[in-house]
N, C-alpha and C. Protein backbone atom coordinates (compact mmCIF):
# COMPACT_ATOMS: atom_id res chain seq x y z
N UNK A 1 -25.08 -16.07 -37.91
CA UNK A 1 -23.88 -15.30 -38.16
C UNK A 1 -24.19 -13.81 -38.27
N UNK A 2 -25.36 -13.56 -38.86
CA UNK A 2 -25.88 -11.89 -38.82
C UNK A 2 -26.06 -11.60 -37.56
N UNK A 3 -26.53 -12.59 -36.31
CA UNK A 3 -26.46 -11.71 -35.08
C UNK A 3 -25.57 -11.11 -34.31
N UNK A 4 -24.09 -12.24 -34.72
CA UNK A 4 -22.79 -12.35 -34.51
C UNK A 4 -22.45 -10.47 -34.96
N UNK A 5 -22.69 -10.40 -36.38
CA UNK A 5 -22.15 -9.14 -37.15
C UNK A 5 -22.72 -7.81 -36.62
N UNK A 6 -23.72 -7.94 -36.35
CA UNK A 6 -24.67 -6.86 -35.47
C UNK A 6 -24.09 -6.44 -34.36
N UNK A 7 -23.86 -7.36 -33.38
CA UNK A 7 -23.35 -7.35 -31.92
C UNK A 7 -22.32 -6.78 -32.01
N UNK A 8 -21.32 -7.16 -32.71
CA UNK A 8 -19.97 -6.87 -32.99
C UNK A 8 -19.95 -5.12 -33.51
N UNK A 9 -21.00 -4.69 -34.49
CA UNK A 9 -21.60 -3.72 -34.86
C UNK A 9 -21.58 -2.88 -33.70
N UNK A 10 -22.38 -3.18 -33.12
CA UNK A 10 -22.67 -2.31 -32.09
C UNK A 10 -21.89 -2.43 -30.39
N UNK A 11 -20.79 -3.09 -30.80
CA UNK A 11 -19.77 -3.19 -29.53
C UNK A 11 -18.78 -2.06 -30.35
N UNK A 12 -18.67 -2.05 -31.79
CA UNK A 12 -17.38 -1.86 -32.09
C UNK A 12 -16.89 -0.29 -31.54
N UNK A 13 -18.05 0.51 -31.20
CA UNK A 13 -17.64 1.89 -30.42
C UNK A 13 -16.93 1.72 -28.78
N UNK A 14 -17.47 0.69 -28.83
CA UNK A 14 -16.74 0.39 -26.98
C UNK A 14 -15.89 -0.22 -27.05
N UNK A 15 -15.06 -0.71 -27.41
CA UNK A 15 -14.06 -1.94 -27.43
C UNK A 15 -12.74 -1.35 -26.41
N UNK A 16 -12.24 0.09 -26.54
CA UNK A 16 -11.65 0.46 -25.56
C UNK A 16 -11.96 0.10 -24.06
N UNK A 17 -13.67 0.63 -24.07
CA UNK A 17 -14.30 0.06 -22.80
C UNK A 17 -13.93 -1.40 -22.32
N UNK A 18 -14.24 -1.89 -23.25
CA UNK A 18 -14.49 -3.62 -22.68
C UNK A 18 -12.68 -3.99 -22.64
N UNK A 19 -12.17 -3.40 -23.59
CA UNK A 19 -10.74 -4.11 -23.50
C UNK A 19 -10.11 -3.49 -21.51
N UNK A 20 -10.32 -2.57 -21.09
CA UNK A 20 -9.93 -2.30 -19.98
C UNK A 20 -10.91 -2.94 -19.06
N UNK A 21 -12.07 -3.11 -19.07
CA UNK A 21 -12.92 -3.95 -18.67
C UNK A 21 -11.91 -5.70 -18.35
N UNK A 22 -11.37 -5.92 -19.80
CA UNK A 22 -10.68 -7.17 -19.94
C UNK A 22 -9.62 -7.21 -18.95
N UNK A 23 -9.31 -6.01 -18.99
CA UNK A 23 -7.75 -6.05 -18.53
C UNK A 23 -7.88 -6.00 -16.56
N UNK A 24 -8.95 -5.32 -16.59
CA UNK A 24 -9.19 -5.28 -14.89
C UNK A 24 -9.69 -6.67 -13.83
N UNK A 25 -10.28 -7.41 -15.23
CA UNK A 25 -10.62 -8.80 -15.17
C UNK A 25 -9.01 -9.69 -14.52
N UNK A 26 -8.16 -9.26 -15.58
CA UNK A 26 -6.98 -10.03 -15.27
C UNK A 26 -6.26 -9.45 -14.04
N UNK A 27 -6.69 -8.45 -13.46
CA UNK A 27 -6.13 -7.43 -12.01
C UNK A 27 -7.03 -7.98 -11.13
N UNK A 28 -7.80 -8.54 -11.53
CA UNK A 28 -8.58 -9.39 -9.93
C UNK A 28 -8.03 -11.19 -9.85
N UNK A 29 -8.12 -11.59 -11.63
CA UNK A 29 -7.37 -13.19 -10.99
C UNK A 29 -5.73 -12.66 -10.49
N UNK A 30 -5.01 -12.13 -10.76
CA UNK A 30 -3.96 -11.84 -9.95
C UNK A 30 -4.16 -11.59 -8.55
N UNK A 31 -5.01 -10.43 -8.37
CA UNK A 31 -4.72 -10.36 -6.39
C UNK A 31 -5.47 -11.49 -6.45
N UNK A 32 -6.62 -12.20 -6.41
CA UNK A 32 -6.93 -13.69 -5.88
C UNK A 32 -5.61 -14.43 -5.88
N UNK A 33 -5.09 -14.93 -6.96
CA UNK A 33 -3.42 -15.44 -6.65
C UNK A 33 -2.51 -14.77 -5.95
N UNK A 34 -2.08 -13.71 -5.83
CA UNK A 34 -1.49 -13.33 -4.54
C UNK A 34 -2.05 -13.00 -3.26
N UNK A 35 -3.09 -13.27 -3.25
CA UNK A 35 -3.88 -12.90 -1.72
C UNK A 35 -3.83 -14.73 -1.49
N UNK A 36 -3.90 -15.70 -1.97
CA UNK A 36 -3.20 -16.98 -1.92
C UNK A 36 -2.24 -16.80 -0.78
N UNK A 37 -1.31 -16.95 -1.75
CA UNK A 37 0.39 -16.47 -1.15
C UNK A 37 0.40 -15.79 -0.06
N UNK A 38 -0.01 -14.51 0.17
CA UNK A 38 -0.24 -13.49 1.51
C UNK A 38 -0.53 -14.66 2.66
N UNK A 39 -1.37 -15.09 2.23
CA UNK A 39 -2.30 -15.49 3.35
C UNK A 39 -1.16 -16.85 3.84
N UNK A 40 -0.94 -17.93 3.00
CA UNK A 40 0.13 -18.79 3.40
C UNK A 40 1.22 -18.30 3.83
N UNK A 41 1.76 -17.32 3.39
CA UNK A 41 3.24 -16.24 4.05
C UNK A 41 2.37 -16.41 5.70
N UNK A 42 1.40 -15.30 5.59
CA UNK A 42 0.94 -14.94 7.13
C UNK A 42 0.90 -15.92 7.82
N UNK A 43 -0.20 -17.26 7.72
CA UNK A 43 -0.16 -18.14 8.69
C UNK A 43 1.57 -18.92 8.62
N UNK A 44 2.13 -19.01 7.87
CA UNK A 44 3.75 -19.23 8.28
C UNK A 44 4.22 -18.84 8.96
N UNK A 45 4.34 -17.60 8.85
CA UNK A 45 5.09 -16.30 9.84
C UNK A 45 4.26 -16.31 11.10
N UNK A 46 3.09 -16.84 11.44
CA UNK A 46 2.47 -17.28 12.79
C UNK A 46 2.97 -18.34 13.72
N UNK A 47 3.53 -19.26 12.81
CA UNK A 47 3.64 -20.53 13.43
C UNK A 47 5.00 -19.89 14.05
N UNK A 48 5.02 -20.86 15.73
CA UNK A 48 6.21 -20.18 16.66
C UNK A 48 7.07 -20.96 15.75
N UNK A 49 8.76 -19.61 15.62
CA UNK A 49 10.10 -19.91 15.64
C UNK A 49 10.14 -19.64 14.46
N UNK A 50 9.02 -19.33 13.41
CA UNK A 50 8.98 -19.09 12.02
C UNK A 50 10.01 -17.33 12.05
N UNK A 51 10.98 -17.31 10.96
CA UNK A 51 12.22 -16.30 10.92
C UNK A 51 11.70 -15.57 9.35
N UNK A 52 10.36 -15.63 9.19
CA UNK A 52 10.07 -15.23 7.70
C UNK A 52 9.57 -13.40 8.30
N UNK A 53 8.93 -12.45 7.28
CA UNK A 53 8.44 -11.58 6.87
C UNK A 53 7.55 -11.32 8.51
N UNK A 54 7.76 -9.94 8.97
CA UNK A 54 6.55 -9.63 9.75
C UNK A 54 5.37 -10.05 9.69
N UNK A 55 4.78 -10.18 10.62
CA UNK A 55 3.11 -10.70 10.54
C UNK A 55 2.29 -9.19 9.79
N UNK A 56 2.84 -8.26 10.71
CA UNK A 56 1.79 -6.98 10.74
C UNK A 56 2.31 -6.44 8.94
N UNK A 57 3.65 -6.43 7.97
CA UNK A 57 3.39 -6.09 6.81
C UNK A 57 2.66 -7.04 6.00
N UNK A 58 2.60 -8.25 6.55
CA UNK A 58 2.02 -9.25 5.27
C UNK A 58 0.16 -8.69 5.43
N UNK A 59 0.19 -8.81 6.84
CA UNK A 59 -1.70 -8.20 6.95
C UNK A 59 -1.96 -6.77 6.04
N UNK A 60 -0.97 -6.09 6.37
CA UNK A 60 -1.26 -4.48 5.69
C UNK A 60 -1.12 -5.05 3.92
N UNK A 61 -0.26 -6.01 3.05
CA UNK A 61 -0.09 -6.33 1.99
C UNK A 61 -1.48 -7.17 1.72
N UNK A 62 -2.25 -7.70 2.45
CA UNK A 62 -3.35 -8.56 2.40
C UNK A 62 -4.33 -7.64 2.24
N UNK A 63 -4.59 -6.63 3.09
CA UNK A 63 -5.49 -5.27 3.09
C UNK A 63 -5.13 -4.29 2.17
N UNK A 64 -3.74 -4.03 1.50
CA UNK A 64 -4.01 -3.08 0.21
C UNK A 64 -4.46 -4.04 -1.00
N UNK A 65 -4.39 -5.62 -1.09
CA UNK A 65 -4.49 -6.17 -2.20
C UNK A 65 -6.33 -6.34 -2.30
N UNK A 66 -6.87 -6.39 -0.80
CA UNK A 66 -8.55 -6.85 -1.10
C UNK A 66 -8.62 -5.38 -1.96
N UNK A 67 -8.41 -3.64 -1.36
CA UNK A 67 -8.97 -2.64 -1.79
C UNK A 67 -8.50 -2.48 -3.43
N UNK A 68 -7.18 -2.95 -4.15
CA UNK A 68 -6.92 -2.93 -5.39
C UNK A 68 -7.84 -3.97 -6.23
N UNK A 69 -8.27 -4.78 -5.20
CA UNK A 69 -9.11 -6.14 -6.36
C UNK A 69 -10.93 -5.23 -5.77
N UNK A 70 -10.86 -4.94 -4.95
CA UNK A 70 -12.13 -3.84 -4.92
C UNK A 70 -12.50 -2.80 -6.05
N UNK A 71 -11.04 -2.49 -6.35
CA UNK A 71 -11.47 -1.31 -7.05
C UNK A 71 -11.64 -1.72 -8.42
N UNK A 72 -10.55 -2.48 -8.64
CA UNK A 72 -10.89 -3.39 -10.21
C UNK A 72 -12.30 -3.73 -10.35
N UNK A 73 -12.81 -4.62 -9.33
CA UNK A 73 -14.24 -5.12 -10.09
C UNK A 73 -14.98 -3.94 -9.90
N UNK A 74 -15.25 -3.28 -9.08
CA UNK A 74 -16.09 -1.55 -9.48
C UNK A 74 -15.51 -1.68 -11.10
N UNK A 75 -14.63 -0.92 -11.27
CA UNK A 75 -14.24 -0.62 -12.52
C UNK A 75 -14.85 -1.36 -13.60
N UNK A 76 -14.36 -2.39 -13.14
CA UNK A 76 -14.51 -3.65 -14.94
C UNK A 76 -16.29 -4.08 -15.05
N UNK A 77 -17.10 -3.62 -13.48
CA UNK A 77 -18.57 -3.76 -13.38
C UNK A 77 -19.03 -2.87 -14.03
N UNK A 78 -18.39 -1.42 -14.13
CA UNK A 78 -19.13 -0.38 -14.58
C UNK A 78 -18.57 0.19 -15.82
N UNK A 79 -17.61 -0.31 -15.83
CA UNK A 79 -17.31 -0.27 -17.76
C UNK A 79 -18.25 -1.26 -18.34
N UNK A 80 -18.36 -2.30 -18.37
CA UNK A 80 -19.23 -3.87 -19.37
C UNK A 80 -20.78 -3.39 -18.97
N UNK A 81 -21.20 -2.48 -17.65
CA UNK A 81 -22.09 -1.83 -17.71
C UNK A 81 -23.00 -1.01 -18.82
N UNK A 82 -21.98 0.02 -18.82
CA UNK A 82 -21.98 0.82 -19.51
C UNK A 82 -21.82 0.71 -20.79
N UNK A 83 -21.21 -0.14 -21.12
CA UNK A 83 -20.71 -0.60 -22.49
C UNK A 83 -22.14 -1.09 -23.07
N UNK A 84 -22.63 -2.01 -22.16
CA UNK A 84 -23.87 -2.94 -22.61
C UNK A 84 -24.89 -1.96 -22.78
N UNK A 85 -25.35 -1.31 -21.64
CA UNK A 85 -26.72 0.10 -21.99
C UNK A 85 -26.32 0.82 -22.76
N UNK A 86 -25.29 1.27 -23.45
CA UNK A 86 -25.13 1.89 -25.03
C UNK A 86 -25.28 1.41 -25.36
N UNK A 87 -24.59 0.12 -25.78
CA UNK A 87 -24.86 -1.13 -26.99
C UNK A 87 -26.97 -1.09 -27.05
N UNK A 88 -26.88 -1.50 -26.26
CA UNK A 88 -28.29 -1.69 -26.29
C UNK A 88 -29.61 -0.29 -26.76
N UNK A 89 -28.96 0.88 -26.46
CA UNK A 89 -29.66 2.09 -26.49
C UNK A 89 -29.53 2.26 -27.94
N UNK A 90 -28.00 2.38 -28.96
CA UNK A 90 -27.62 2.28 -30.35
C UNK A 90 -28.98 1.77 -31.19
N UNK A 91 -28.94 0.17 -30.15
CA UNK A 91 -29.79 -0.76 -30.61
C UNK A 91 -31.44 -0.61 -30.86
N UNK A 92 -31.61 -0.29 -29.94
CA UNK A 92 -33.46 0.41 -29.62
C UNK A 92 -33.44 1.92 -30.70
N UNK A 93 -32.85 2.58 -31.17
CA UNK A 93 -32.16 3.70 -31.28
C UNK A 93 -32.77 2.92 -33.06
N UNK A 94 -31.93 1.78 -33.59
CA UNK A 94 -31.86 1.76 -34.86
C UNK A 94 -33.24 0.87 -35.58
N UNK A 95 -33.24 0.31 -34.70
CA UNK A 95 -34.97 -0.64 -34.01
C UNK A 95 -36.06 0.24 -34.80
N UNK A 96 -36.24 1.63 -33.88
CA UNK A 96 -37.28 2.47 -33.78
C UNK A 96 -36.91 3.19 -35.23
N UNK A 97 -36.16 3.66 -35.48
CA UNK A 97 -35.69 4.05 -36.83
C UNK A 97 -36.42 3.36 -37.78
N UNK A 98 -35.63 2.51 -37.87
CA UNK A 98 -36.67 1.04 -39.28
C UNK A 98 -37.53 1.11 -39.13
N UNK A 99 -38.11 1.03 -37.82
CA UNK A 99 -39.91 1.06 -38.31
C UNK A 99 -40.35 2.47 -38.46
N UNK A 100 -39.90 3.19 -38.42
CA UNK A 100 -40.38 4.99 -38.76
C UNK A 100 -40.14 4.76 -39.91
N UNK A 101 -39.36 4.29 -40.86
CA UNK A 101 -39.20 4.03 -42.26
C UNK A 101 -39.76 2.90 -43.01
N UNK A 102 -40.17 2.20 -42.20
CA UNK A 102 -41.28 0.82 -43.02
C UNK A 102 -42.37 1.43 -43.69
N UNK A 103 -42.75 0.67 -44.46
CA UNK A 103 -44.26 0.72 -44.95
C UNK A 103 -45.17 0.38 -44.31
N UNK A 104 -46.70 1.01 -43.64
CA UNK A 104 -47.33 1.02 -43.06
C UNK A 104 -48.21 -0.30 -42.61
N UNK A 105 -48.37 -0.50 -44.29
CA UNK A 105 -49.02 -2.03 -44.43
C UNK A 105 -47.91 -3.12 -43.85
N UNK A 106 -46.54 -3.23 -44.21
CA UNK A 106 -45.88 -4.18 -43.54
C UNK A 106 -45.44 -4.18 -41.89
N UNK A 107 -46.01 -2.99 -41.64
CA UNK A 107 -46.12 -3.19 -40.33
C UNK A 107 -47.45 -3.76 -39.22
N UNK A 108 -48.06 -3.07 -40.21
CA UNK A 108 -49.64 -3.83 -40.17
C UNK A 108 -49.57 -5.30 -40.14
N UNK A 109 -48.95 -5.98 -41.03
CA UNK A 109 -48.86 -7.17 -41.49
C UNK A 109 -47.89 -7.66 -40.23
N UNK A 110 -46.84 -7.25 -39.90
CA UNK A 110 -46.05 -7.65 -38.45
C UNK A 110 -46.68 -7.88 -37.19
N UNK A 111 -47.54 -6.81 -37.28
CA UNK A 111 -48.41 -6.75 -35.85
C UNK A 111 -47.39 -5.90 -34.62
N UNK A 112 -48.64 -4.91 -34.15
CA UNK A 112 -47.94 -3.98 -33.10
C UNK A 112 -47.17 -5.00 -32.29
N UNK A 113 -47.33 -6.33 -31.68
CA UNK A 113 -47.27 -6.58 -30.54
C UNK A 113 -45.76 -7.12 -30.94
N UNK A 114 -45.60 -7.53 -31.77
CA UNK A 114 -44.32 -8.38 -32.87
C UNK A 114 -43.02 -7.17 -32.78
N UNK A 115 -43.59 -6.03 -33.21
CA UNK A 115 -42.56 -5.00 -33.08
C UNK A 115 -42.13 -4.16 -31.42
N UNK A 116 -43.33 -4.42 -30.86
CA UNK A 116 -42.85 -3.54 -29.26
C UNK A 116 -41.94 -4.70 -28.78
N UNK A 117 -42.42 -6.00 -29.14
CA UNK A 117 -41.11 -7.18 -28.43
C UNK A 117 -40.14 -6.95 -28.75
N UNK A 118 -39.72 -6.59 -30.06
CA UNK A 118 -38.26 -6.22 -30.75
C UNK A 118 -37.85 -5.52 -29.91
N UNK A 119 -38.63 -4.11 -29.91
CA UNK A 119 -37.97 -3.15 -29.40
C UNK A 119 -37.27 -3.58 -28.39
N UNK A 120 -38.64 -3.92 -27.27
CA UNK A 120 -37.93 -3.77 -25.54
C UNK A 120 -37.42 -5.37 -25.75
N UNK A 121 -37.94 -6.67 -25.57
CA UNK A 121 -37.17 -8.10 -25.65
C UNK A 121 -36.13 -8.26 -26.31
N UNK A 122 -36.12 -8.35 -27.54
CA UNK A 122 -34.84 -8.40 -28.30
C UNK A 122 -33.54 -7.55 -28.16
N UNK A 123 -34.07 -5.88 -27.92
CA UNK A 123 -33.07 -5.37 -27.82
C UNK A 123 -32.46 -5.36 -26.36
N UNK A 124 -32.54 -6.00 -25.71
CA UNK A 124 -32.31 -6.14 -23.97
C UNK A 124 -31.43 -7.23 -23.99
N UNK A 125 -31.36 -8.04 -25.23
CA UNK A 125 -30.61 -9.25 -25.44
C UNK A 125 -29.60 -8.74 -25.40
N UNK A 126 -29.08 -7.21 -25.98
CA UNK A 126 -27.72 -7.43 -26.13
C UNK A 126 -27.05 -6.95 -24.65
N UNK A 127 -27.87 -6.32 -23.88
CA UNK A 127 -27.33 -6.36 -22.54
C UNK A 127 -26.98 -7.31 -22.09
N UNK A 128 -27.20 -8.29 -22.33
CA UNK A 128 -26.84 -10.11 -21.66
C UNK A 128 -25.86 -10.23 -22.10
N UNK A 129 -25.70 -9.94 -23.32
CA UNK A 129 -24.50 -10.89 -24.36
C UNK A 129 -23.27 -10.12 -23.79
N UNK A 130 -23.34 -8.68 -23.75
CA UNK A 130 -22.44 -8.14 -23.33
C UNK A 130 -22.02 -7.72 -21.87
N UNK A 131 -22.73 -8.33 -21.13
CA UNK A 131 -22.49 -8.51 -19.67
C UNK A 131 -21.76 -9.75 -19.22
């Protein structure tokens, strides 16, 4: 539950980020569901004697919806990006701190190799979590 509180800790400056992140998420399952539809409209409107929607606007509606679901996942890739290498930098950031403030002997007692894992392994975790 303390890792839970930490994470959360150190998301809680981005949450704008990730919430539009969230929201661009839900702007790509939409055009996938209407690029559905497009596409069944189009091959309808192919079949001879079919009296539905132009062929050539449903293609141009098919081609602005791939570049709007293009631009979303750019977006929502490089917000949860970004979000995560802060999170994580905060993290290394408060890491290196504590041990500038430990006692010498209890670090002694940790072992160099115990603390460089923290640093770079552990703190790389939260890039995952938040990706």
């Amino acid at each position: 539950m303390a890792e839970v509180r930490l994470t959360l800790s150190l998301l809680r400056p981005h949450l704008k980020a990730l919430a539009l992140a969230s929201l661009l998420a839900a702007v790509l399952a939409s055009c996938q569901g209407a690029l559905v539809l497009l596409v069944r409209q189009l091959l309808g409107a192919l079949q001879p004697g079919a009296g539905s929607s132009p062929p050539v606007l449903l293609g141009l509606a098919i081609v602005v919806l791939f570049a709007i679901q293009g631009g979303a996942r750019v977006g929502r890739t490089w917000l949860t990006r970004k979000s995560a290498l802060l999170a994580e930098r905060d993290l290394r950031n408060r890491l290196f701190v504590h041990l500038l403030h430990c006692d010498p002997a209890r670090l002694r007692d940790l072992g160099l190799g115990n603390c460089q894992s923290r640093i770079s392994h552990d703190a790389g975790n939260i890039r995952t979590a938040v990706g």
